[in-house]
Each structure stands twice: as structure tokens, then as C-alpha cells.
Protein backbone atom coordinates (compact mmCIF):
# COMPACT_ATOMS: atom_id res chain seq x y z
CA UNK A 1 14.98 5.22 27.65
CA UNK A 2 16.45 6.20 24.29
CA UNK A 3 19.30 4.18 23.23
CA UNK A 4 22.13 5.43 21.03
CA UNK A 5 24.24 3.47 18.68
CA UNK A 6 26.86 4.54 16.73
CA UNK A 7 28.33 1.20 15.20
CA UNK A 8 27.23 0.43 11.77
CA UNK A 9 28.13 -3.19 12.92
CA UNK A 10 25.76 -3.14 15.75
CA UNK A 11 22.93 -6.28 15.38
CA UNK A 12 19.93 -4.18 15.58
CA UNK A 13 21.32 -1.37 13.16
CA UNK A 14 21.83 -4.89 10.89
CA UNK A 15 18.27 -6.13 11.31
CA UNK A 16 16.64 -3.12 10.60
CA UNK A 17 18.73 -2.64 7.25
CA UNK A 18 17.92 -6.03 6.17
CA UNK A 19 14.18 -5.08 6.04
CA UNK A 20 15.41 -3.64 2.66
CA UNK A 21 15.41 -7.59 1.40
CA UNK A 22 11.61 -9.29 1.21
CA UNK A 23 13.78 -12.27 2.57
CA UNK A 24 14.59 -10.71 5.93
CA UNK A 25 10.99 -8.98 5.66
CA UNK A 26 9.28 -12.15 5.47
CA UNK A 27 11.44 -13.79 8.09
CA UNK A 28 11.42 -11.12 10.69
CA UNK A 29 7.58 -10.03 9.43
CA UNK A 30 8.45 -6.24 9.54
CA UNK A 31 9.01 -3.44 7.25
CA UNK A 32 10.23 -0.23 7.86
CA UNK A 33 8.88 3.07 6.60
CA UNK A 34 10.64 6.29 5.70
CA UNK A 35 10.39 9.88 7.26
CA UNK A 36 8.71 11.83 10.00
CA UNK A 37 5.44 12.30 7.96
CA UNK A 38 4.88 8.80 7.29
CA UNK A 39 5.67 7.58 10.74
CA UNK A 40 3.62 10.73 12.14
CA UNK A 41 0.40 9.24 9.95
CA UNK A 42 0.86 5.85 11.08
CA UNK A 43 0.62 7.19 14.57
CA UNK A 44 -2.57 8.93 13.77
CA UNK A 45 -3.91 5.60 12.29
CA UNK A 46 -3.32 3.96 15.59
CA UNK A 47 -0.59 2.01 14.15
CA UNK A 48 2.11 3.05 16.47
CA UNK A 49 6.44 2.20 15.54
CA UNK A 50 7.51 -1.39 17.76
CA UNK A 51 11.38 0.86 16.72
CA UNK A 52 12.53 4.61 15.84
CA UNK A 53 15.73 4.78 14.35
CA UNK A 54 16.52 8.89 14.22
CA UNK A 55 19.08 11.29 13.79
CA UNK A 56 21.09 12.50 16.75
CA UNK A 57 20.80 16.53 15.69
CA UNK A 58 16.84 16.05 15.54
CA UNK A 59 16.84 14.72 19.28
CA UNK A 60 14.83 17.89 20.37
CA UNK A 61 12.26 18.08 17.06
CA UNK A 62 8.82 18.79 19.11
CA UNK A 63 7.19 16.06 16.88
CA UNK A 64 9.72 13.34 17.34
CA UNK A 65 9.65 14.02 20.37
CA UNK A 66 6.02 12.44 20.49
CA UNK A 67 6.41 10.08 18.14
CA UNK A 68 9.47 8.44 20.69
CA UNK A 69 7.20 8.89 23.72
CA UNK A 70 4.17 7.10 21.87
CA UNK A 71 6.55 4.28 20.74
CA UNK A 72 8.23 3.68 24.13
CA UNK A 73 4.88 3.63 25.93
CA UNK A 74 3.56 0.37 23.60
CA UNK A 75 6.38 -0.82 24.42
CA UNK A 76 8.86 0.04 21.31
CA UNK A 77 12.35 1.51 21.47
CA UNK A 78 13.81 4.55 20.26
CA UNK A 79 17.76 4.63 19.23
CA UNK A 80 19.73 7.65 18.31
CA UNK A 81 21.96 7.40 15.59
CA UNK A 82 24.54 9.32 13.55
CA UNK A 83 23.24 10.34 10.05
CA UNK A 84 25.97 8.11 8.58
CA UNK A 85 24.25 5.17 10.03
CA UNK A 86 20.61 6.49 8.44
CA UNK A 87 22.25 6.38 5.32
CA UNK A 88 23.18 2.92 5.73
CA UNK A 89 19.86 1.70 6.65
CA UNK A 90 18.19 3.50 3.96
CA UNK A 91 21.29 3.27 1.30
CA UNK A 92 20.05 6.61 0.56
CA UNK A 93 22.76 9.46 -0.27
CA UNK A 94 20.28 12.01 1.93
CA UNK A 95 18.18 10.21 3.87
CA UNK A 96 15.05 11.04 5.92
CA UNK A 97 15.91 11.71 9.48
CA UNK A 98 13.48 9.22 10.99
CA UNK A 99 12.89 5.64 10.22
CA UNK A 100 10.07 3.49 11.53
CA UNK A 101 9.64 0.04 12.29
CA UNK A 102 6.66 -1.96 12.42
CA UNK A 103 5.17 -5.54 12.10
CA UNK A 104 3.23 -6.27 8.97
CA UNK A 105 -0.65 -6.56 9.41
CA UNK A 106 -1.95 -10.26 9.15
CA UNK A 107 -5.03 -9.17 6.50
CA UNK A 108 -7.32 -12.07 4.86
CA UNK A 109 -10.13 -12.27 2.62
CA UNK A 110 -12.03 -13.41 5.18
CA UNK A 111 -11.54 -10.44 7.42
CA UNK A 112 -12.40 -7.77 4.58
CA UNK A 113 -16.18 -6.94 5.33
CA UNK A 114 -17.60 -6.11 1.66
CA UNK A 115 -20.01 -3.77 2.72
CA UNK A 116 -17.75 -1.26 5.00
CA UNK A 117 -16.91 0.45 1.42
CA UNK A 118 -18.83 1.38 -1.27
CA UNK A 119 -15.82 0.38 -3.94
CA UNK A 120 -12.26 -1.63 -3.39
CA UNK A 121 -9.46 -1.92 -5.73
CA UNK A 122 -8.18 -5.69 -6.92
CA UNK A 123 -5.28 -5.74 -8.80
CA UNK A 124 -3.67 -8.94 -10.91
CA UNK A 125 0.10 -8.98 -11.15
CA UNK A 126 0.83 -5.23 -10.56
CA UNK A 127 4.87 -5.36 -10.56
CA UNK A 128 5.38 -1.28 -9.85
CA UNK A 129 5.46 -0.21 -6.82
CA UNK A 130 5.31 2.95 -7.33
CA UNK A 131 2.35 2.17 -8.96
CA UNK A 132 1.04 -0.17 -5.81
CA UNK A 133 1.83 3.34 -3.57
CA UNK A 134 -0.17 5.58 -5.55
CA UNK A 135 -3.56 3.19 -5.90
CA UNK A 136 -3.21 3.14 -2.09
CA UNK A 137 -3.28 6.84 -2.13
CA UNK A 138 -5.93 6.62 -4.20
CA UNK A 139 -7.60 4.35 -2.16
CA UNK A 140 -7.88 6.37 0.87
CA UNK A 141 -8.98 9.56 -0.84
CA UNK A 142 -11.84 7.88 -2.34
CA UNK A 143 -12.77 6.26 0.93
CA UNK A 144 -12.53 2.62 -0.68
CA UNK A 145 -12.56 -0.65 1.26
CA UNK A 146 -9.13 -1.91 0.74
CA UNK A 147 -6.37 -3.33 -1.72
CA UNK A 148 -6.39 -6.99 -2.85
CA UNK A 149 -3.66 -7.88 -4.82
CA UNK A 150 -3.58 -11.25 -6.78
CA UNK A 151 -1.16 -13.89 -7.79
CA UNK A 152 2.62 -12.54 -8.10
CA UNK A 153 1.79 -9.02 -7.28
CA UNK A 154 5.37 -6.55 -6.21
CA UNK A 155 5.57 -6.77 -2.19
CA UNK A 156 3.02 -3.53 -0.48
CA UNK A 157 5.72 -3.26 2.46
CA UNK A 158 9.20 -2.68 0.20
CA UNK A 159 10.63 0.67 1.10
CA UNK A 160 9.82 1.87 -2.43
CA UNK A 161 5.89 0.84 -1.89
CA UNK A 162 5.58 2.26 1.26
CA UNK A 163 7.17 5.49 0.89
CA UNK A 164 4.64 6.11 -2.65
CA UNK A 165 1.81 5.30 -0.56
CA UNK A 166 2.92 8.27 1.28
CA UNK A 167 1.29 6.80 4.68
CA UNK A 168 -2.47 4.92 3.07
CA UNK A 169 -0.52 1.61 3.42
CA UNK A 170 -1.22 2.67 7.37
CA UNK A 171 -5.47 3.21 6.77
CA UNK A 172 -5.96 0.88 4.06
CA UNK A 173 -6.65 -3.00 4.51
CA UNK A 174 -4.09 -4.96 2.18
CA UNK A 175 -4.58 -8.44 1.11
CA UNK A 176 -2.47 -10.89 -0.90
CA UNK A 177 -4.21 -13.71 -2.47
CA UNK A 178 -4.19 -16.04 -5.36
CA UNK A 179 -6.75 -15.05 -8.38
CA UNK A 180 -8.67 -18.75 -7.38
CA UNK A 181 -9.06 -17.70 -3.70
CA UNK A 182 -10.73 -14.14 -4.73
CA UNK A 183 -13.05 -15.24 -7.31
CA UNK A 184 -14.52 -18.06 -4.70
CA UNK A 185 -14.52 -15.63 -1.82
CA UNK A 186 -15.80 -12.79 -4.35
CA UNK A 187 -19.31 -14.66 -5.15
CA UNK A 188 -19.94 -15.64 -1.57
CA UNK A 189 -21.57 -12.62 -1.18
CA UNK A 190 -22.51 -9.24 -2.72
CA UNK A 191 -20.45 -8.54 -5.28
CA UNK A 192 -20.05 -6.20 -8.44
CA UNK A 193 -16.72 -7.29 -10.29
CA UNK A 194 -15.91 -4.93 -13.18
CA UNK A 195 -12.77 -5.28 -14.68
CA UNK A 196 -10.85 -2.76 -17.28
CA UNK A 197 -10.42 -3.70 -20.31
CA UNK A 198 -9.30 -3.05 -24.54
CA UNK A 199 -11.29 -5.88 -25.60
CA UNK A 200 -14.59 -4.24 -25.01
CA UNK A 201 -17.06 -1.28 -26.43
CA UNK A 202 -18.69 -0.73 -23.03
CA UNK A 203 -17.54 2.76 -21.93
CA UNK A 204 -16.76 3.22 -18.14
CA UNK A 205 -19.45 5.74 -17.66
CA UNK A 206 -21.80 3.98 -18.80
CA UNK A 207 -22.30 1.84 -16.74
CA UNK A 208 -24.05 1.96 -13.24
CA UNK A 209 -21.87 0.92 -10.45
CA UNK A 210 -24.00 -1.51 -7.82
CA UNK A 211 -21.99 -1.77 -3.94
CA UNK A 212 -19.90 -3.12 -3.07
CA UNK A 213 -18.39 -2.59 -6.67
CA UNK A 214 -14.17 -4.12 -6.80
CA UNK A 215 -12.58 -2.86 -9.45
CA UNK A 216 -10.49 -5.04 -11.14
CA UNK A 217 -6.77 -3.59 -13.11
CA UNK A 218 -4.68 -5.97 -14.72
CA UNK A 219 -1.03 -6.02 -14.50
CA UNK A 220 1.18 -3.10 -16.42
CA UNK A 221 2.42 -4.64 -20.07
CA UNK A 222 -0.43 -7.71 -20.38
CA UNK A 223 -3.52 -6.45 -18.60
CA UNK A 224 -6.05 -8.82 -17.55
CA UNK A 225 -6.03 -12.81 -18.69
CA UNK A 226 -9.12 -13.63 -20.43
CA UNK A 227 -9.95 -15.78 -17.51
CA UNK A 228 -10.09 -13.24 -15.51
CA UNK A 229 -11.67 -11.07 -17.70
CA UNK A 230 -14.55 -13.74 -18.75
CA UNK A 231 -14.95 -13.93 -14.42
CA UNK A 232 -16.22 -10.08 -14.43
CA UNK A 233 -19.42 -9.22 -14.37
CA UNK A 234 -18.59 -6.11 -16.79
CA UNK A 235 -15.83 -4.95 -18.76
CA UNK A 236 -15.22 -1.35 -19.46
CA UNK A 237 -12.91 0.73 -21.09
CA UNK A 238 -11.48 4.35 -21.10
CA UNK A 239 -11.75 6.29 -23.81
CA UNK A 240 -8.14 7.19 -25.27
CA UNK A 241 -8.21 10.29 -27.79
CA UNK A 242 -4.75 9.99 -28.62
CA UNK A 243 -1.75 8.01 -29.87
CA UNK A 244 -1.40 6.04 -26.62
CA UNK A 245 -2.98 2.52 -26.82
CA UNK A 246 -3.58 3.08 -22.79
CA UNK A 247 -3.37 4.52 -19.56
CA UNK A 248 -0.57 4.33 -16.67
CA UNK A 249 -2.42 1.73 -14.61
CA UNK A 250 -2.49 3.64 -11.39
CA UNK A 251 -4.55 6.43 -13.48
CA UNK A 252 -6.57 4.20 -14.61
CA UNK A 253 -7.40 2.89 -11.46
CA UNK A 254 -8.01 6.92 -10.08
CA UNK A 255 -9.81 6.67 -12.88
CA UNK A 256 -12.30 4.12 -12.35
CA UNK A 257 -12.50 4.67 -8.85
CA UNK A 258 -13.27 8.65 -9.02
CA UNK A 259 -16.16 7.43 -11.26
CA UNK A 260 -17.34 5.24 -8.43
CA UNK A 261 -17.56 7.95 -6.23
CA UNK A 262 -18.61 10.58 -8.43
CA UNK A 263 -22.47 7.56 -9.35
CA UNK A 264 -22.53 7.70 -5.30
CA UNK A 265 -22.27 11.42 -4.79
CA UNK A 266 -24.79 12.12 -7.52
């Protein structure tokens, strides 16, 4: 049965709005995601709400409608709120009507099967998340493996993160891990490393791409260390025409991966 709350002091409105805090999302090992789209795509993912926080004058939106009955048979709860209370989950001046809760997905190197995807994405120190959202996007368009993100990468399940991945965080494997931990699981197996880089004259098309190819992007201001550059088994770089010295890293990365895909298709 739907519940309705109208107290902003109410525990569970609390606990859900604390999910804006890594703290609380580490502690209570959920996030919450933003807007019927989102939670709609989740859904179709198999990756069904555990709690649906909505707005009382969308009670009778056909969709929602679903999404509540989905959520309340696995289990989850559905609570009708006043906007007012939305916007003090969110701490958004117009917020989306529907907010989702769910647990964040254990993911290890160890459970990543290399050959499931013909490329992945590894990124060191990425510290957007907008950035983080749009790779994932990325990511699932190409039909890549996953995300691994190294070292002190931004955190894939804030609210900014997961509303620019608008829904991929939901079909796309991520994995936090230290830079050590990749490169010893990394040559365990099959592997094509090729990281993107300034410091080399190898253009990015000219090389041939073996699977499973992981692309490595460094983070935003420094790009890769030379460690982690000297671990590749290729560096390339983008040609830049202009005045810039180089490329918004998520473009890159679209980049890089649409060249992937484009060897394959050929």
C-alpha cells in the first residue's frame, strides 16, 4: 500500500535526503536517482526502485502507476508526498516529480568478464561528474563492457553523476579500483591497454584496435601519470587543429571509443 507523508521531519523523508552526502551513501549503501525517465530505464534494466518518493498530483500518471506496482511487488515502498517535500530531498527549486531509491551494485574486477565487450572505458582520477555521466552514456551507445574508474575518481552514484548518465549507470557495469589492482588484474588475461595521450606522435587512427581493447583517459587538468602511461601498450593522440591544447575528456573518450567501433564495423 502507498504510504503518504507530509512531514519534512519524518525519518524516512530524512534518510532518503541524506543520500545527497557520499557519507550517508556509503553508510546506508544507496543512492537515489532523479525523474520518471531514469527510474522508468532502470526498470527496463531489471533494476527495479527498493523506494518511490512521488508527488501527490501525479498519483494517477499511467507510468507511475507501473513503476509503484513493480516496486511494491519486489518488495519496495511507494510514499506520496507534497512537492514541498521533493524539493527538500532534491534541494532543487523545481524538482522532478519522482525520485528513486536503490542499493548500489557490489561490482569487482573479478566479476567483469573481458571478453563480453569488444572495448571498456578506464578512467584515472576523473573528478567531473558530469563528465563520469556522459562516458556512461557513451558507454552504452557503443555497446562497451563497462566503466572502471581508478584511484580517487568523483563518486558514479552522486545525484549529479547519475542524473548525466541519464539512466547507463542502470546497464553499465561500474567498478572502483586502485590503479595497482587494474594493471595486475589487466595482464591476467587478454588485454589491449591504450591510453590517450600529448606525449606521443602515434595518431588514434592509426592504430588497429585488438579485443578486448580498455581505453584508458586520464584525469581532467593532469592527464595520465607517466606510470600509467609507460603501463599501456600504446599511446595515441587526437589530432587538435586549433588553439586548444586538448579535448573535454568525455569527448575524448566518445572519441576513442566511436573509433573502436567504427575498426569493428568495418
Amino acid at each position: 500500500m502507498t504510504r503518504r507523508i507530509t512531514s519534512f521531519s519524518n525519518e524516512t523523508i530524512k534518510r532518503i535526503r541524506s543520500l545527497e552526502q557520499k557519507k550517508f551513501r556509503r553508510i546506508e549503501n544507496r543512492f537515489m536517482a532523479e525523474g520518471m525517465r531514469i527510474v522508468a530505464e532502470a526498470a527496463e534494466a531489471g533494476r527495479i526502485a527498493e523506494t518511490l518518493v512521488f508527488a501527490e498530483d501525479l498519483a494517477e500518471h499511467a507510468l507511475l502507476r507501473r513503476l509503484i506496482a513493480q516496486c511494491e511487488t519486489a518488495g519496495g515502498e511507494a510514499i506520496e508526498v507534497p512537492r514541498e517535500i521533493l524539493h527538500k530531498i532534491t534541494g532543487k527549486d523545481n524538482p522532478q516529480a519522482l525520485v528513486g531509491v536503490f542499493p548500489i551494485p557490489e561490482a569487482r574486477l573479478e566479476d567483469l568478464d573481458r571478453n563480453s565487450s569488444d572495448v571498456w572505458t578506464v578512467c584515472q582520477s576523473l573528478k567531473d561528474p558530469g563528465n563520469l555521466g556522459t562516458i556512461l552514456r557513451t558507454n552504452d551507445a557503443v555497446g562497451a563492457g563497462g566503466l572502471i574508474l581508478l584511484d580517487q575518481s568523483c563518486d558514479p552514484w552522486s545525484v549529479e553523476a547519475v542524473r548525466a548518465s541519464m539512466g547507463a549507470l542502470f546497464t553499465q557495469p561500474i567498478v572502483q579500483t586502485t590503479g595497482t589492482a587494474f594493471f595486475e588484474w589487466l595482464r591476467s588475461g587478454p588485454a589491449m591497454l591504450v591510453g590517450t595521450s600529448l606525449r606521443t606522435d602515434h595518431d588514434y587512427q592509426d592504430v588497429r584496435y585488438e579485443a578486448p581493447t580498455f581505453i584508458l583517459m586520464g584525469n581532467e587538468q593532469h592527464g595520465l601519470p607517466e606510470g600509467y602511461e609507460a603501463a599501456c601498450d600504446v599511446l595515441v593522440k587526437i589530432p587538435m587543429r586549433g588553439k586548444a591544447d586538448s579535448l573535454n575528456v568525455a569527448v575524448s573518450c566518445a572519441v576513442m571509443l566511436y573509433e573502436v567501433l567504427n575498426q569493428r564495423r568495418r
